[in-house]
C-alpha atoms as a PDB file:
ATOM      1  CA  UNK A   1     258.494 164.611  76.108  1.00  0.00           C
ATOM      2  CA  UNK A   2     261.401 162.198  76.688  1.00  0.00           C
ATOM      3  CA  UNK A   3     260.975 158.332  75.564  1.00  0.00           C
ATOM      4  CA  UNK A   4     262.962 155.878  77.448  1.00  0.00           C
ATOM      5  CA  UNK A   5     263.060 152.287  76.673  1.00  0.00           C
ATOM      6  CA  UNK A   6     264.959 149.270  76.947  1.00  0.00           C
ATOM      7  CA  UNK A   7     266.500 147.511  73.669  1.00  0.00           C
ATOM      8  CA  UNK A   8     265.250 144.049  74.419  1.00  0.00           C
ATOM      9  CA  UNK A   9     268.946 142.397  72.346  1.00  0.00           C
ATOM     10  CA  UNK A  10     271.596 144.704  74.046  1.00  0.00           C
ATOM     11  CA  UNK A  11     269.807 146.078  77.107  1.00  0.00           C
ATOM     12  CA  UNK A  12     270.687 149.243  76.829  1.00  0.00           C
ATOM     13  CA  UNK A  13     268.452 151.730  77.894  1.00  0.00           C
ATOM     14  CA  UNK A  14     267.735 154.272  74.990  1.00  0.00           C
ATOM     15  CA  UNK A  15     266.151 158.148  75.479  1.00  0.00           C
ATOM     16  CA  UNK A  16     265.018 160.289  72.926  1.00  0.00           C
ATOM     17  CA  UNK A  17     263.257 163.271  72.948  1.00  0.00           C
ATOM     18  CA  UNK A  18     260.054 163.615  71.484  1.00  0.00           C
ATOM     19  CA  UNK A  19     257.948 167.122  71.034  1.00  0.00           C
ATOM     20  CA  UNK A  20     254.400 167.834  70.634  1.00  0.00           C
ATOM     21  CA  UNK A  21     251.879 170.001  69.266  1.00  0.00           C
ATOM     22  CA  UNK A  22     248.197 170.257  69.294  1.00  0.00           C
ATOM     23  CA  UNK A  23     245.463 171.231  66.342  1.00  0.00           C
ATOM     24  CA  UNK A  24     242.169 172.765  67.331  1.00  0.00           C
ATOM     25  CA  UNK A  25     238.743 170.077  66.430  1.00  0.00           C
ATOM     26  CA  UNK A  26     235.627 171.676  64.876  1.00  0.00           C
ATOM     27  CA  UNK A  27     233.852 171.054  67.896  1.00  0.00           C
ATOM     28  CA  UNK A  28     236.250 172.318  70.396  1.00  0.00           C
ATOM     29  CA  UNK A  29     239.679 170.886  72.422  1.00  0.00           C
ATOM     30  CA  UNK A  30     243.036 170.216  71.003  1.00  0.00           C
ATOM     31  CA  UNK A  31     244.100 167.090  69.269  1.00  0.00           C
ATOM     32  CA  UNK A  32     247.618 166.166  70.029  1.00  0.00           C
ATOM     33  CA  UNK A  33     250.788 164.798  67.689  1.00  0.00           C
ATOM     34  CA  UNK A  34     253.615 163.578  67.970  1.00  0.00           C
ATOM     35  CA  UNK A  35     256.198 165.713  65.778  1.00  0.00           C
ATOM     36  CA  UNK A  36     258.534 163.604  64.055  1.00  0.00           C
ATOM     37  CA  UNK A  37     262.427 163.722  65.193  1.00  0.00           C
ATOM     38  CA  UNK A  38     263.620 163.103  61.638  1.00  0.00           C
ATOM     39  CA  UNK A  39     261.590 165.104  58.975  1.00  0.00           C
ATOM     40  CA  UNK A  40     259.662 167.634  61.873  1.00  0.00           C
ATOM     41  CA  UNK A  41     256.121 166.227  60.468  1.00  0.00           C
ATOM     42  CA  UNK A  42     253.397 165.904  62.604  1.00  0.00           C
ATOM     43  CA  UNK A  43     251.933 162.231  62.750  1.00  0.00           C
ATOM     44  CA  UNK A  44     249.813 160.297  65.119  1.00  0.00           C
ATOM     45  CA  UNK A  45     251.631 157.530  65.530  1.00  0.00           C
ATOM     46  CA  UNK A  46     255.721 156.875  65.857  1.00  0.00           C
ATOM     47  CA  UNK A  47     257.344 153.450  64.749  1.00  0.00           C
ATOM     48  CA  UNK A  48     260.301 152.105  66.460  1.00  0.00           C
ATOM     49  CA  UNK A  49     261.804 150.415  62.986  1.00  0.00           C
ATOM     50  CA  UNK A  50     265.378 150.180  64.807  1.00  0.00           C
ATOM     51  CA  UNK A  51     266.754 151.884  67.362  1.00  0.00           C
ATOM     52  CA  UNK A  52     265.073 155.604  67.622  1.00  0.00           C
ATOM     53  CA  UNK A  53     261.233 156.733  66.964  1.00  0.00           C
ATOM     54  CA  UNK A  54     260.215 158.140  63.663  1.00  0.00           C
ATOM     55  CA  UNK A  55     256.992 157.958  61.434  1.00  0.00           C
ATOM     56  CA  UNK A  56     256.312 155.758  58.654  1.00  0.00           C
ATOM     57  CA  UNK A  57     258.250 157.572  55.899  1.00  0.00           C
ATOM     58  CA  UNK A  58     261.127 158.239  58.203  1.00  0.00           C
ATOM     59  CA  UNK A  59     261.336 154.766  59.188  1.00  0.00           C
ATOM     60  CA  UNK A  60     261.012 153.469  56.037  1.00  0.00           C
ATOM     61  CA  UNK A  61     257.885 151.266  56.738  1.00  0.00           C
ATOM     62  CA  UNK A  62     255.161 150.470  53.991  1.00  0.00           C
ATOM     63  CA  UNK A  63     252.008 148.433  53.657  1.00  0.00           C
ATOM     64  CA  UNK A  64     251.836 144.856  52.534  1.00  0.00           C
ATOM     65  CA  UNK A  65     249.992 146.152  49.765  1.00  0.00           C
ATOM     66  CA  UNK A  66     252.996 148.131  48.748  1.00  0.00           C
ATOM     67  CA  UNK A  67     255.376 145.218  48.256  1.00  0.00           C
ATOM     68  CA  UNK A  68     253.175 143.228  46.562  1.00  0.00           C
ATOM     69  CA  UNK A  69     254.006 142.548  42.598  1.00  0.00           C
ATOM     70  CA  UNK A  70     251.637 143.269  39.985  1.00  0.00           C
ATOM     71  CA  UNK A  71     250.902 139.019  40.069  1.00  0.00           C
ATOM     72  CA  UNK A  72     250.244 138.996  43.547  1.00  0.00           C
ATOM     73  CA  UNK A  73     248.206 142.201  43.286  1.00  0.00           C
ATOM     74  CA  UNK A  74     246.070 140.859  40.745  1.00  0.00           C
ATOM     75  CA  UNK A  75     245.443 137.328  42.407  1.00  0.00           C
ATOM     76  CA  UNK A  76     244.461 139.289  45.241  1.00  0.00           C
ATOM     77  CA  UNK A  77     241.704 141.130  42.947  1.00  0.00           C
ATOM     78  CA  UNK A  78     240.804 138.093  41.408  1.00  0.00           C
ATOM     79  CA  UNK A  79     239.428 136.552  44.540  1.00  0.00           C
ATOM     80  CA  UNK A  80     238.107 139.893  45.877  1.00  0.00           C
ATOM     81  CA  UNK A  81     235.651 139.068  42.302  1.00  0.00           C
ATOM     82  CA  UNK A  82     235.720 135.410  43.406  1.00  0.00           C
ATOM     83  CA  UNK A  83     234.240 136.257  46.540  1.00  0.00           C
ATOM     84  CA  UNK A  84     231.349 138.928  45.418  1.00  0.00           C
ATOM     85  CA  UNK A  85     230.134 136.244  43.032  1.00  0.00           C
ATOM     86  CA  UNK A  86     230.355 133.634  45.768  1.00  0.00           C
ATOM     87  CA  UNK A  87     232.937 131.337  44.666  1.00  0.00           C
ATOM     88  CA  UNK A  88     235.625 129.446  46.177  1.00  0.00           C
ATOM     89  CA  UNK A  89     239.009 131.282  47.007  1.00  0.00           C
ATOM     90  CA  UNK A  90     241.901 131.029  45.090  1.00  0.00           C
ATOM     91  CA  UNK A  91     242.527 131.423  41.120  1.00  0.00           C
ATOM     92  CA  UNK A  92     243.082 127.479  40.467  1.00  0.00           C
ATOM     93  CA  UNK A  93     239.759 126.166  41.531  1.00  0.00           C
ATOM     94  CA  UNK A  94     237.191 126.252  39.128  1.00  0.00           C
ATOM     95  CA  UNK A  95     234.468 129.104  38.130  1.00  0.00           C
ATOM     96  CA  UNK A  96     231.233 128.821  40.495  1.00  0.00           C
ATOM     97  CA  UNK A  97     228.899 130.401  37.863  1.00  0.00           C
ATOM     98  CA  UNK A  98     226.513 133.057  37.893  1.00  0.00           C
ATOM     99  CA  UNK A  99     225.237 134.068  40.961  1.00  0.00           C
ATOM    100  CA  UNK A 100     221.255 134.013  41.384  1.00  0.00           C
ATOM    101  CA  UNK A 101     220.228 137.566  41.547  1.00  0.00           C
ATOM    102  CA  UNK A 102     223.275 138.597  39.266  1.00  0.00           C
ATOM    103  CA  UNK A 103     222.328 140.457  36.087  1.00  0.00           C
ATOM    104  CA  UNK A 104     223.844 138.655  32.921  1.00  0.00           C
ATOM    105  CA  UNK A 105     226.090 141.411  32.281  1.00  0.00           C
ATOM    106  CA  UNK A 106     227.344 142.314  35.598  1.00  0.00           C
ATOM    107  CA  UNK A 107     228.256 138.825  35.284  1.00  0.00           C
ATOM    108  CA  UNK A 108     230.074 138.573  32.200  1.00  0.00           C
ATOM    109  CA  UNK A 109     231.689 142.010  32.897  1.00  0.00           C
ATOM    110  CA  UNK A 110     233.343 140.677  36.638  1.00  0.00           C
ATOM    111  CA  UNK A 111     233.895 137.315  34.853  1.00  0.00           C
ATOM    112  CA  UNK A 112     235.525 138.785  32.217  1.00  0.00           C
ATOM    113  CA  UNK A 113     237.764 140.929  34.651  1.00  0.00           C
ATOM    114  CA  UNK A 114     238.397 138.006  36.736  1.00  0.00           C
ATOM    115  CA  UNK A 115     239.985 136.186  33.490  1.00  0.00           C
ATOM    116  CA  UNK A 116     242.221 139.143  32.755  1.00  0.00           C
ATOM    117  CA  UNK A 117     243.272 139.059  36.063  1.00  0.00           C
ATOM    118  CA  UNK A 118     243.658 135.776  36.965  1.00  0.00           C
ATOM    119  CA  UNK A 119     246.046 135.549  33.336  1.00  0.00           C
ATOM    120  CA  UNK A 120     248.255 138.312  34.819  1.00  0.00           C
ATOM    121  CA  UNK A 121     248.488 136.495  37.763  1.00  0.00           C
ATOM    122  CA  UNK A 122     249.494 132.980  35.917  1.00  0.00           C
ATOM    123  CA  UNK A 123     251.730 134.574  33.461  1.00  0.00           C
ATOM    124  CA  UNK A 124     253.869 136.325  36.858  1.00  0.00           C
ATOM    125  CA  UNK A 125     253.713 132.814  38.293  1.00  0.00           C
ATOM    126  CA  UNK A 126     255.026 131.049  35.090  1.00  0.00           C
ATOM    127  CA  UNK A 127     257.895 134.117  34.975  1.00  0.00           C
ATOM    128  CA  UNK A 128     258.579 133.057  38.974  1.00  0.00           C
ATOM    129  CA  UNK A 129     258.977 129.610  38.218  1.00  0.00           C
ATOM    130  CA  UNK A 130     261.049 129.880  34.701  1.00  0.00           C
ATOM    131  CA  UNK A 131     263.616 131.921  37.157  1.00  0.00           C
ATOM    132  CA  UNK A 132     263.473 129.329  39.539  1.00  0.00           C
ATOM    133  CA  UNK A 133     263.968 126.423  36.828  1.00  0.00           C
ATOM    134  CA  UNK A 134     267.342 128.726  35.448  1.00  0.00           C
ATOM    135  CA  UNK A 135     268.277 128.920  38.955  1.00  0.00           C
ATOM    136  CA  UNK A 136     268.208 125.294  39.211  1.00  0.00           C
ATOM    137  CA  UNK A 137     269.774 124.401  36.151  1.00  0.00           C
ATOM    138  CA  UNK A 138     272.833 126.433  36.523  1.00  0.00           C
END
């Protein structure tokens, strides 16, 4: 299979060649992939990062997820707890409580998680924000 597109900045038209292969299912048919130009693995999907095809490792593409830091990470946990206990999002407002329903220690073992985490994610900030005050100063 041959791709052609247009590069929307330069206008140049681009082809590049593409090949296939199929997989049997359990039930019957063929599935079809895409084989990857650069590392010959077969993927469902092809990215377009820069110029030519390629899948995600080729191309160099990860989740959000992945580029989080470890404080972003865990204020992202922290209100994934904030949220199953029914409290209001983000890490600076205020515990809601107990939730009705809740058994006491399901409750003090999320709220304690939630504290660890929500530490993490204040001691990262304070580390951001000493960088940013050295930045500043020099």
């Amino acid at each position: 299979m041959v791709l052609s597109y247009r590069m929307k900045s330069t206008g140049e038209v681009v082809e590049q060649r593409v090949q296939t292969q199929t997989s049997p299912c359990h039930l019957g048919g063929q599935r079809h992939w895409f084989t990857c130009p650069r590392c010959s693995k077969r993927v469902a999907v092809l990215y377009a990062p820069g110029r030519y095809f390629a899948c995600r490792q080729c191309g160099g593409l990860g989740y959000a997820t992945q580029k989080e830091g470890a404080g972003d990470r865990a204020s992202t946990l922290a209100d994934k707890l904030r949220k199953r206990m029914g409290w209001e999002a983000g890490i600076l407002n205020g515990d809601g409580g107990k939730p009705k329903g809740m058994h006491w220690k399901t409750y003090q073992r999320l709220k304690s998680h939630h504290d660890a985490l929500v530490q993490v994610s204040l001691h990262d900030i304070g580390r951001k924000l000493g960088f940013l005050h050295k930045l500043l100063e020099g």
